[in-house]
Protein backbone atom coordinates (compact mmCIF):
# COMPACT_ATOMS: atom_id res chain seq x y z
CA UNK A 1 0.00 0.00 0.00
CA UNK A 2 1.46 3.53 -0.79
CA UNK A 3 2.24 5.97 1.41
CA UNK A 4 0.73 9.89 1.29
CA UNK A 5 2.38 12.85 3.02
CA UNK A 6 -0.07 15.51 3.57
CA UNK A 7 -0.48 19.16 4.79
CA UNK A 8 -3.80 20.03 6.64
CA UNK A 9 -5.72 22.63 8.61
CA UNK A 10 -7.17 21.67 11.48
CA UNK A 11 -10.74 23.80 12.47
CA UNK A 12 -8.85 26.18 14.31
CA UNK A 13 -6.56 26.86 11.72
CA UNK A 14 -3.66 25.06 12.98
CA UNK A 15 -1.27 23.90 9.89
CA UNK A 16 -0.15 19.89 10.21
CA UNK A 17 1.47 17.66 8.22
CA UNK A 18 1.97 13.86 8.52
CA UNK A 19 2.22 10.68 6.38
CA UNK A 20 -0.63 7.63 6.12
CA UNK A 21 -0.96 4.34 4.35
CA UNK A 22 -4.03 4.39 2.78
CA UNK A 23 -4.73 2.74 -1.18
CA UNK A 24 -5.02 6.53 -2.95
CA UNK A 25 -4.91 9.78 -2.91
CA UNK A 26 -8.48 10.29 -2.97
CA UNK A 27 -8.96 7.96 0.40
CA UNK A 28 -6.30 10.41 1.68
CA UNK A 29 -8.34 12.72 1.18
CA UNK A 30 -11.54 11.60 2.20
CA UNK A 31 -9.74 10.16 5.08
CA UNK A 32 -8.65 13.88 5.93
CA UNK A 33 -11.86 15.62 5.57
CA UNK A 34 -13.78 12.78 8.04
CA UNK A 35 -11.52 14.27 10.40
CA UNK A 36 -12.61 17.75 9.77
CA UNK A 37 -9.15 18.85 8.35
CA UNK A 38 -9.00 20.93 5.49
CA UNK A 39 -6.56 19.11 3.06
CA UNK A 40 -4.27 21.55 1.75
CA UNK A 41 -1.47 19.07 0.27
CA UNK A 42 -0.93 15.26 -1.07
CA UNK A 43 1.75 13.96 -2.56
CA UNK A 44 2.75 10.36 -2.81
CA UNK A 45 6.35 9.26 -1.11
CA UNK A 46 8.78 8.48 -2.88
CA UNK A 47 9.84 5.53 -0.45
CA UNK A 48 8.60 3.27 2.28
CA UNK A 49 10.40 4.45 5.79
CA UNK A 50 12.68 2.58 6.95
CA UNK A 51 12.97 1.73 10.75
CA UNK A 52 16.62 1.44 12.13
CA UNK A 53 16.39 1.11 15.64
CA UNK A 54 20.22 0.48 15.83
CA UNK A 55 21.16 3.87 14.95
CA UNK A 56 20.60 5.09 18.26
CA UNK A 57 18.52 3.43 20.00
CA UNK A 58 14.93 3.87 22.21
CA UNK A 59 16.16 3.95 25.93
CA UNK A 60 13.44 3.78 28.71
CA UNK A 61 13.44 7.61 29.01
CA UNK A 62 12.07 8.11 25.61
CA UNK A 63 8.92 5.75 26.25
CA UNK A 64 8.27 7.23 29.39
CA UNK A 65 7.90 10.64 27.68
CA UNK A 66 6.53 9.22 24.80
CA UNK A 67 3.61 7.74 26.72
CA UNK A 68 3.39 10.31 29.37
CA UNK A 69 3.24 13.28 26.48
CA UNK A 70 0.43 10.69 24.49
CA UNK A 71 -1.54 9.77 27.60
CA UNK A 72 -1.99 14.20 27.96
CA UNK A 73 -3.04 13.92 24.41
CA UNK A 74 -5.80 11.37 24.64
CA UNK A 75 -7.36 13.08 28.16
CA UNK A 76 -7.36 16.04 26.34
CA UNK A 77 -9.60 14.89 23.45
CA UNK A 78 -7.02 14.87 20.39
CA UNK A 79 -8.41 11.83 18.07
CA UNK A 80 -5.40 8.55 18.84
CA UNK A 81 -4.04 9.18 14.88
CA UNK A 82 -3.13 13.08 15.28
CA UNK A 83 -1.80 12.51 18.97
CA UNK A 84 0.76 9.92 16.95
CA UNK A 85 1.61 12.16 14.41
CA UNK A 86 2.23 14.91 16.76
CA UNK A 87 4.64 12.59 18.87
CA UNK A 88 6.23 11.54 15.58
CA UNK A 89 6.71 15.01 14.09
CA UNK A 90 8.19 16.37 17.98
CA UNK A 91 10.03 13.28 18.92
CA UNK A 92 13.80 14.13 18.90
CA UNK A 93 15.03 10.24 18.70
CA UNK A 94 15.00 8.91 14.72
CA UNK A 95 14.23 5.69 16.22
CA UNK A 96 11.34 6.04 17.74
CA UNK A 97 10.11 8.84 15.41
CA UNK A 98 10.01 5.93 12.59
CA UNK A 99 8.01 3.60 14.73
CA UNK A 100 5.58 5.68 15.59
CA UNK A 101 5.40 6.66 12.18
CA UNK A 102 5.12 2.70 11.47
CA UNK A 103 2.41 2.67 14.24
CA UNK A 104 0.43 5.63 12.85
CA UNK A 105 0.18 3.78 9.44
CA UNK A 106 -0.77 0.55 10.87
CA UNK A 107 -3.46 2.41 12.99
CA UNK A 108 -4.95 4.22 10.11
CA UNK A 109 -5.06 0.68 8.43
CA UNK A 110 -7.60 -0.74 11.14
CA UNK A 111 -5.26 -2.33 13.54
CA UNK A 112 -5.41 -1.54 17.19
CA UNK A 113 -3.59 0.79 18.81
CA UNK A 114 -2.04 -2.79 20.97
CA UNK A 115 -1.20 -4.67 17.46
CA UNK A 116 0.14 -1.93 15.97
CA UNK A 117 2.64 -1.53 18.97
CA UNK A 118 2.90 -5.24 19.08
CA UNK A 119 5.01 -4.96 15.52
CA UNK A 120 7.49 -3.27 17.55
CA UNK A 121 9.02 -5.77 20.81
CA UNK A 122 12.39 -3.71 20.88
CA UNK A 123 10.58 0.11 21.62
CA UNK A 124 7.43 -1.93 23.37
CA UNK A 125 7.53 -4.29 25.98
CA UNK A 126 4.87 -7.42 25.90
CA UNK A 127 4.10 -5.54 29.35
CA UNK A 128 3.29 -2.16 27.49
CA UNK A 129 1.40 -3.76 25.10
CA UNK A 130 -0.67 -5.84 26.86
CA UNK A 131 -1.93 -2.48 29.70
CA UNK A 132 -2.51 -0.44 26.16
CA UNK A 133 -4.61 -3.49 24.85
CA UNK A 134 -6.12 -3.39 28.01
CA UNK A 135 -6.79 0.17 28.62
CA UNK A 136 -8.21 0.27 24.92
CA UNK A 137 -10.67 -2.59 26.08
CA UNK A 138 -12.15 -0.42 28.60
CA UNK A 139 -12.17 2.99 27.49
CA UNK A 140 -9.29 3.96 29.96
CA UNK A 141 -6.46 4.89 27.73
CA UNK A 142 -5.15 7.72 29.31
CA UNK A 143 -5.21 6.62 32.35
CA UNK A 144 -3.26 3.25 31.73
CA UNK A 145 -0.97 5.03 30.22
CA UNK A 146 -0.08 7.40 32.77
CA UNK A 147 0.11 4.19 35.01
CA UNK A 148 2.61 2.47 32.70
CA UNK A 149 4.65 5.74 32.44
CA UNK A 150 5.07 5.78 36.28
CA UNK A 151 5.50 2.20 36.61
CA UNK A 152 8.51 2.49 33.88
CA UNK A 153 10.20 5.29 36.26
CA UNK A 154 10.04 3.27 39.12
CA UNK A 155 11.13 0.20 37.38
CA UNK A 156 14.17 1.91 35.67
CA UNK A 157 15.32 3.78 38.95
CA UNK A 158 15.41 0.24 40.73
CA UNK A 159 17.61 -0.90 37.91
CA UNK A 160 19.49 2.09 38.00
CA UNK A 161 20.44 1.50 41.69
CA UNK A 162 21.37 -2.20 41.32
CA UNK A 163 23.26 -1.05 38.41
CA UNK A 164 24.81 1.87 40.23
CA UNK A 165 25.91 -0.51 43.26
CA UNK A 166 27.64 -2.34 41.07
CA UNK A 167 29.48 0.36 39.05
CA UNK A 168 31.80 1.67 42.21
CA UNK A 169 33.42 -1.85 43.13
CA UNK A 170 33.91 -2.66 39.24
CA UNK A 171 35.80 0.57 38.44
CA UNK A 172 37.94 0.23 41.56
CA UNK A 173 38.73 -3.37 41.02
CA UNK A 174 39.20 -2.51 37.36
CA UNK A 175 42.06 0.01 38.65
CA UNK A 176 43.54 -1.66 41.15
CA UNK A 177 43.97 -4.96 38.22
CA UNK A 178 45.28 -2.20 35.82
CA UNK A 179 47.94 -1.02 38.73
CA UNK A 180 48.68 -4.83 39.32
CA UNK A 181 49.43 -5.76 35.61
CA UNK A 182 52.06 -2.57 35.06
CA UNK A 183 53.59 -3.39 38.22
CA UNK A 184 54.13 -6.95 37.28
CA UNK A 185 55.17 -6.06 33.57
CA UNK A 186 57.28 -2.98 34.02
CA UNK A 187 58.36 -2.31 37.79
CA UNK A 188 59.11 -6.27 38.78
CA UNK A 189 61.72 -6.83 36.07
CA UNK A 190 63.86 -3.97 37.23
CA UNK A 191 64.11 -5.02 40.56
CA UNK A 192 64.45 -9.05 38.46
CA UNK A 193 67.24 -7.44 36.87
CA UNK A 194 68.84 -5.92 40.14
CA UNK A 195 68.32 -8.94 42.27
CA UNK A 196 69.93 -11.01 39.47
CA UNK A 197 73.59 -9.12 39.76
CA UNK A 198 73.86 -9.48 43.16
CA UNK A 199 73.70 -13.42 43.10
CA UNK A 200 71.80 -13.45 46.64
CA UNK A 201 69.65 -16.49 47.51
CA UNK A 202 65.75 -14.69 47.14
CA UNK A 203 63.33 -15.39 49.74
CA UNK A 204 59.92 -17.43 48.86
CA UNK A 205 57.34 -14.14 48.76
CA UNK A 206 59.69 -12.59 46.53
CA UNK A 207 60.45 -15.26 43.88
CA UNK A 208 56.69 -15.58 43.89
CA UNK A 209 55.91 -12.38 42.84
CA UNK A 210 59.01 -12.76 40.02
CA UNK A 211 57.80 -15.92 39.06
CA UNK A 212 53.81 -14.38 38.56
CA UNK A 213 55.62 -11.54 36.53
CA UNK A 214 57.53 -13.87 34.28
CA UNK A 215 54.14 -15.76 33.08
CA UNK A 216 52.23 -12.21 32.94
CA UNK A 217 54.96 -11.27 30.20
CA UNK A 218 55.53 -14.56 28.71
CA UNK A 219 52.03 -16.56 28.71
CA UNK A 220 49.88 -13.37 28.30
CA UNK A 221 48.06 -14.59 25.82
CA UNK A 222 47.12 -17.68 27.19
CA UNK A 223 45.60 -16.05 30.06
CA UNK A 224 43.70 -13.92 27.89
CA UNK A 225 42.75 -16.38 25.85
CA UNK A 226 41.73 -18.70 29.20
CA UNK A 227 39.71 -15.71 30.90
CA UNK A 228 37.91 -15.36 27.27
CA UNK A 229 37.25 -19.36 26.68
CA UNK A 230 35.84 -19.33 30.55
CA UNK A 231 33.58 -15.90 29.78
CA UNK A 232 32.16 -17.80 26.97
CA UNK A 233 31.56 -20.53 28.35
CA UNK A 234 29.67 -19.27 31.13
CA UNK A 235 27.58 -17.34 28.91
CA UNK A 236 26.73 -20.53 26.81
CA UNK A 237 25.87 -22.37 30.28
CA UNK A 238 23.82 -19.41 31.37
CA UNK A 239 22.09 -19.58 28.34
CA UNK A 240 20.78 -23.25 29.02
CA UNK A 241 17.40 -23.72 31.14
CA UNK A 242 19.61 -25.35 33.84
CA UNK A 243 22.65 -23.15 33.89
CA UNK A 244 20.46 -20.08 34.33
CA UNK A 245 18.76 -21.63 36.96
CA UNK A 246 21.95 -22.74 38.39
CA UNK A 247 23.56 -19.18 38.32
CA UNK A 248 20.72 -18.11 39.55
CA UNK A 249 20.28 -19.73 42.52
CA UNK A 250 23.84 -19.20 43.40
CA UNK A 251 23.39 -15.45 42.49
CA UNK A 252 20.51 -15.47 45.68
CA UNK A 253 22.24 -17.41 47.89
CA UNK A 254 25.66 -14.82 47.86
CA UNK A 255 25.81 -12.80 51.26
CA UNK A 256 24.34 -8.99 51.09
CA UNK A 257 24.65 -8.86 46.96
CA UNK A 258 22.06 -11.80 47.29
CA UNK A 259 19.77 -9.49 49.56
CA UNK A 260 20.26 -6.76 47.15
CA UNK A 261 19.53 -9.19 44.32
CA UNK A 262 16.41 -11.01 45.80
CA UNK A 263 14.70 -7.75 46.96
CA UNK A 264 14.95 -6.02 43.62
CA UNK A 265 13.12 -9.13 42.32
CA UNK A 266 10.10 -9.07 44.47
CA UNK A 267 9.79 -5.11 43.91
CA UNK A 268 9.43 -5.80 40.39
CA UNK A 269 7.62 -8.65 40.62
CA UNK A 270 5.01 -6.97 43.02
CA UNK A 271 4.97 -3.75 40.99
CA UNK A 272 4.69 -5.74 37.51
CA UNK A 273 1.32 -7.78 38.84
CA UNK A 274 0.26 -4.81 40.61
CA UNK A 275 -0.01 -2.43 37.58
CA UNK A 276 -1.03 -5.22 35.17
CA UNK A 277 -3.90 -6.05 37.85
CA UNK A 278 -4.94 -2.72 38.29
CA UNK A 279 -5.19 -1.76 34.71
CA UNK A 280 -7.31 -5.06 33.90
CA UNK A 281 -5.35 -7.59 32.44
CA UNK A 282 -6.49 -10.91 33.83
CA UNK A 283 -4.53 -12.47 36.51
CA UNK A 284 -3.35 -15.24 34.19
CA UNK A 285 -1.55 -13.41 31.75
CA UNK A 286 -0.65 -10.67 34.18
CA UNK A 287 1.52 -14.02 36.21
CA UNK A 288 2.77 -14.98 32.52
CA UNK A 289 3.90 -11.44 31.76
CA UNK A 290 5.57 -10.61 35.22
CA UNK A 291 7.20 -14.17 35.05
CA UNK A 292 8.93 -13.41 31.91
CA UNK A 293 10.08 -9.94 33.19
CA UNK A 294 11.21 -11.21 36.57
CA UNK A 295 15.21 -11.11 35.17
CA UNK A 296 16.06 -14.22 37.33
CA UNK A 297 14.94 -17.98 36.70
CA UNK A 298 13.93 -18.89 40.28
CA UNK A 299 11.73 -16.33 40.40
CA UNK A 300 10.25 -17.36 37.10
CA UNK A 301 9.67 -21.06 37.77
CA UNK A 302 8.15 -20.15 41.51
CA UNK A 303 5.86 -17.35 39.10
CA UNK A 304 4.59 -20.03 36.57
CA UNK A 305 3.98 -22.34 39.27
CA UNK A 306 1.48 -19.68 40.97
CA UNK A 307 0.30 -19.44 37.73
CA UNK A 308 -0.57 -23.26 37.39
CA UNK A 309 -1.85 -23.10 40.97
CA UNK A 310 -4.26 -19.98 40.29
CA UNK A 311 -5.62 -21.98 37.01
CA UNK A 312 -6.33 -25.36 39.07
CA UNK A 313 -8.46 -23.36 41.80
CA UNK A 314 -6.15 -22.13 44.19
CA UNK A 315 -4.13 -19.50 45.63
CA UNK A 316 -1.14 -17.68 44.47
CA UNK A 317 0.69 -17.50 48.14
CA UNK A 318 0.67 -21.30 48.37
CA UNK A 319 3.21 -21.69 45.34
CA UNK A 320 5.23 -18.62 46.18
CA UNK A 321 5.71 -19.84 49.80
CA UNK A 322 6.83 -23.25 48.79
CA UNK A 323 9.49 -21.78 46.25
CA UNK A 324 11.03 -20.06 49.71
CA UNK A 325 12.34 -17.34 47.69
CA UNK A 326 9.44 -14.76 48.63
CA UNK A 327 9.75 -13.35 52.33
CA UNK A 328 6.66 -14.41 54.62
CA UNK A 329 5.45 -10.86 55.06
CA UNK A 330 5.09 -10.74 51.41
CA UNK A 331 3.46 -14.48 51.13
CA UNK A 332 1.23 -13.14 53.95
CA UNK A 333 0.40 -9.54 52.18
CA UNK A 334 -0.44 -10.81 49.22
CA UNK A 335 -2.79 -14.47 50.69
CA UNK A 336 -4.74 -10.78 52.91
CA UNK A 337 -4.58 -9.01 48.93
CA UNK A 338 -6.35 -12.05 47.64
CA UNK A 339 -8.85 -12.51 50.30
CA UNK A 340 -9.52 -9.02 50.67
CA UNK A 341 -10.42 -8.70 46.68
CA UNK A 342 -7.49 -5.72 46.80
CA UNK A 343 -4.44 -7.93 45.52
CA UNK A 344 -3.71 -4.75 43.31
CA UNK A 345 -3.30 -2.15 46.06
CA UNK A 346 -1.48 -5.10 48.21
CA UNK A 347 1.24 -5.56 45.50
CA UNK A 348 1.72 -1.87 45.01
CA UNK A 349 2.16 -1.37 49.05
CA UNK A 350 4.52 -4.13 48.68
CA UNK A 351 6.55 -2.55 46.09
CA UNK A 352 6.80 0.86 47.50
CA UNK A 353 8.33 -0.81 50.64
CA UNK A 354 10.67 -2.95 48.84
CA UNK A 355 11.74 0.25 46.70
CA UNK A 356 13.06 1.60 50.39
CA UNK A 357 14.52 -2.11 51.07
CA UNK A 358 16.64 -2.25 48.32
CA UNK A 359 18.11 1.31 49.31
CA UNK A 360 19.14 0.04 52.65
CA UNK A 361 20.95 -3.28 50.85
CA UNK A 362 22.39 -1.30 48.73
CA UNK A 363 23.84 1.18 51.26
CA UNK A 364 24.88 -2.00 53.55
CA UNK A 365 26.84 -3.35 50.14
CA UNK A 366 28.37 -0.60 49.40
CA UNK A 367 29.74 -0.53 53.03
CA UNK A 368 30.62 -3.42 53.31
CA UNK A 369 32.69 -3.02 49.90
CA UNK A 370 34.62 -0.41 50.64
CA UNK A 371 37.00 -2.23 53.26
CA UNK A 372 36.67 -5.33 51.51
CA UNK A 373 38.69 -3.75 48.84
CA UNK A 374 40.70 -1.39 50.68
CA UNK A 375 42.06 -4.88 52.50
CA UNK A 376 41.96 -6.69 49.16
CA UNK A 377 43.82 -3.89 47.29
CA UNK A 378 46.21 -3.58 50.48
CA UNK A 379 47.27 -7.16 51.01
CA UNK A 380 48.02 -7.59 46.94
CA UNK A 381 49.72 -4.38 46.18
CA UNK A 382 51.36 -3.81 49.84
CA UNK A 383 52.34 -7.58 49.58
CA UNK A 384 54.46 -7.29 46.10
CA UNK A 385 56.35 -3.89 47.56
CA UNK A 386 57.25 -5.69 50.50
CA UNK A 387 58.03 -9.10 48.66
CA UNK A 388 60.55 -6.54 46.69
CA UNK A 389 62.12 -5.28 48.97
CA UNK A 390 62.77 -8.19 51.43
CA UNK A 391 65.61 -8.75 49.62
CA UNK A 392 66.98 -4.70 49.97
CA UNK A 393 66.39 -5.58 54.00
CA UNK A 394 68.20 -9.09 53.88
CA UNK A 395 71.40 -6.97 52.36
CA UNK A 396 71.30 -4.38 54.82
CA UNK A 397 71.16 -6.77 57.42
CA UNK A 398 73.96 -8.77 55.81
CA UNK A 399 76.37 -5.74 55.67
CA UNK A 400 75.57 -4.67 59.47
């Protein structure tokens, strides 16, 4: 089907122009005026647009404005097509201005507003879709949208703060392995060298730190290429159902990073349910959607298995307190959120608390880091100065 760019007045005499799929100019136009615009310009593209969403990419803080700035649009009255061409025309990210472009077209074709988003899994979630499929359902578009625009800045500051835990250590350890590797390549050898003339019997520490310079210099490639084969192959065993699992587990079970870890898990699990609840997908899917958003297997395969347990009859506590990954206050909140018929505003209460938890882990890791490393960085660097200059003490002692 071809596509049109036009130029058109609105009724109060607003100029706007746009693009749409439609079979002919004349259903352009007809299309136009059954909007009450006042079609000042077709022409037929010369191309089909093209959607590259590797150029830049669609980060999380382009949706939420996106869908924050559409949801305003909506509540306000603007028809759904000319609120998508407006976000198209304004956005500043190519990316995402060619999918919505992609979504207007598939709109003005007679899709849904949720299928036509559906064509697009790297800018929309199954999450996103699913709430705007939802929301469409019951004549609550706006406000599902504004939902799903806080519940994506809530979701991508808990990331952020994992994230950001994590950054500190890496760039220290990073340093102190970059300080370790010219110490052992460039400063050992010249001390080698000294030690060498002098024909003195070495002690143990220091031929140990010779002997780890010699096969940095001389087998550096096969530790490179040993550290590589083992990255790889860790990612290939991750990728497996079992491996992922594995790592998983093992990931939970690690003092305070586990906390941190396990508590970011059921604040996004709680907040995924909660919104998808709340904004009327059925309980079902919302399980099957939260399970495959969860980021960590255990928490997935406890997830389905409340899932199984919710479409036998039961409850969803029972399966989430056997999988003893959940705390019991949160088994207990949510069995009260299901009785109560307010499992929604349970899971949200749960989430906002959780939000607060993971703060305080992440505070007690960071803590707890920084004299892990200062002792760590201590006991390796301090150890190869002193292990160098054992022998500088040994002479001195000699001559006295």
């Amino acid at each position: 089907m071809p596509v049109f760019n036009y130029t058109a007045r609105t009724l109060t005499g607003e100029l706007q122009s746009g693009s749409i799929d439609l079979p002919s100019h004349d259903d352009v136009v007809a299309h136009l005026r059954k909007n009450r615009m006042i079609v000042v310009k077709v022409d037929q593209a010369p191309k089909d647009i093209k959607i590259n969403l590797f150029a830049k990419g669609i980060s999380t803080r382009d949706i939420v404005i996106f869908t924050r700035q559409f949801a305003t649009m909506i509540n306000s009255g603007l028809p759904l097509v000319q609120a998508l061409d407006i976000l198209a025309e304004q956005s500043e990210n190519q990316a995402l201005k060619d999918v919505t472009r992609a979504v207007v077209y598939d709109v003005e074709s007679g899709h849904t507003l949720a299928d036509a988003l559906r064509k697009h899994p790297k800018a929309f979630t199954e999450l996103y879709v699913n709430m705007v499929a939802a929301g469409e359902a019951g004549g609550i578009l706006d406000t599902i949208l504004l939902r799903l625009a806080t519940f994506m800045e809530k979701n991508d500051a808990l990331v952020r703060k994992v994230k950001g835990a994590m950054i500190y250590p890496g760039v220290i350890f990073s340093v102190a392995g970059m300080a370790i590797v010219i110490l052992l390549v460039f400063v050992i050898p010249v001390f080698q060298d000294m030690f060498a003339g002098i024909g003195q019997q070495l002690p143990l520490p220091t031929l140990i730190v010779i002997g780890a310079s010699d096969i940095l210099k001389h087998f550096w490639w096969a530790i490179g290429g040993g550290l590589g084969i083992a990255f790889f192959a860790v990612k290939r065993y991750y990728a497996t159902p079992s491996g992922k699992l594995n790592l998983d587990k093992f990931m939970l079970a690690m003092p305070v990073l586990g906390d941190v870890i396990r508590k970011s898990a059921v604040s996004r699990f709680t907040r995924t349910l909660g919104t998808l609840i709340a904004s009327g997908v059925s309980i079902l899917e919302g399980l099957e959607i939260t399970a495959k958003t969860a980021g960590n297997r255990v928490i997935h395969d406890a997830v389905m298995e409340s899932r199984a347990s919710i479409a036998g009859g039961e409850t969803i506590a029972a399966p989430l307190q056997k999988s003893k990954v959940f705390p019991p206050m949160v088994i207990s909140m949510i069995a009260v959120g299901e009785q109560t018929g307010g499992l929604d505003e349970m899971l949200s209460k749960i989430a906002d608390f959780y939000d607060e938890e993971v703060d305080a882990a992440v505070e007690a890791l960071l803590s707890l880091m920084e004299p892990v490393m200062i002792v760590v960085l201590g006991v390796v660097v301090g150890g190869m100065i002193i292990a160098m200059y054992l022998p500088i003490f040994n002479m001195i002692n000699t001559v006295q």
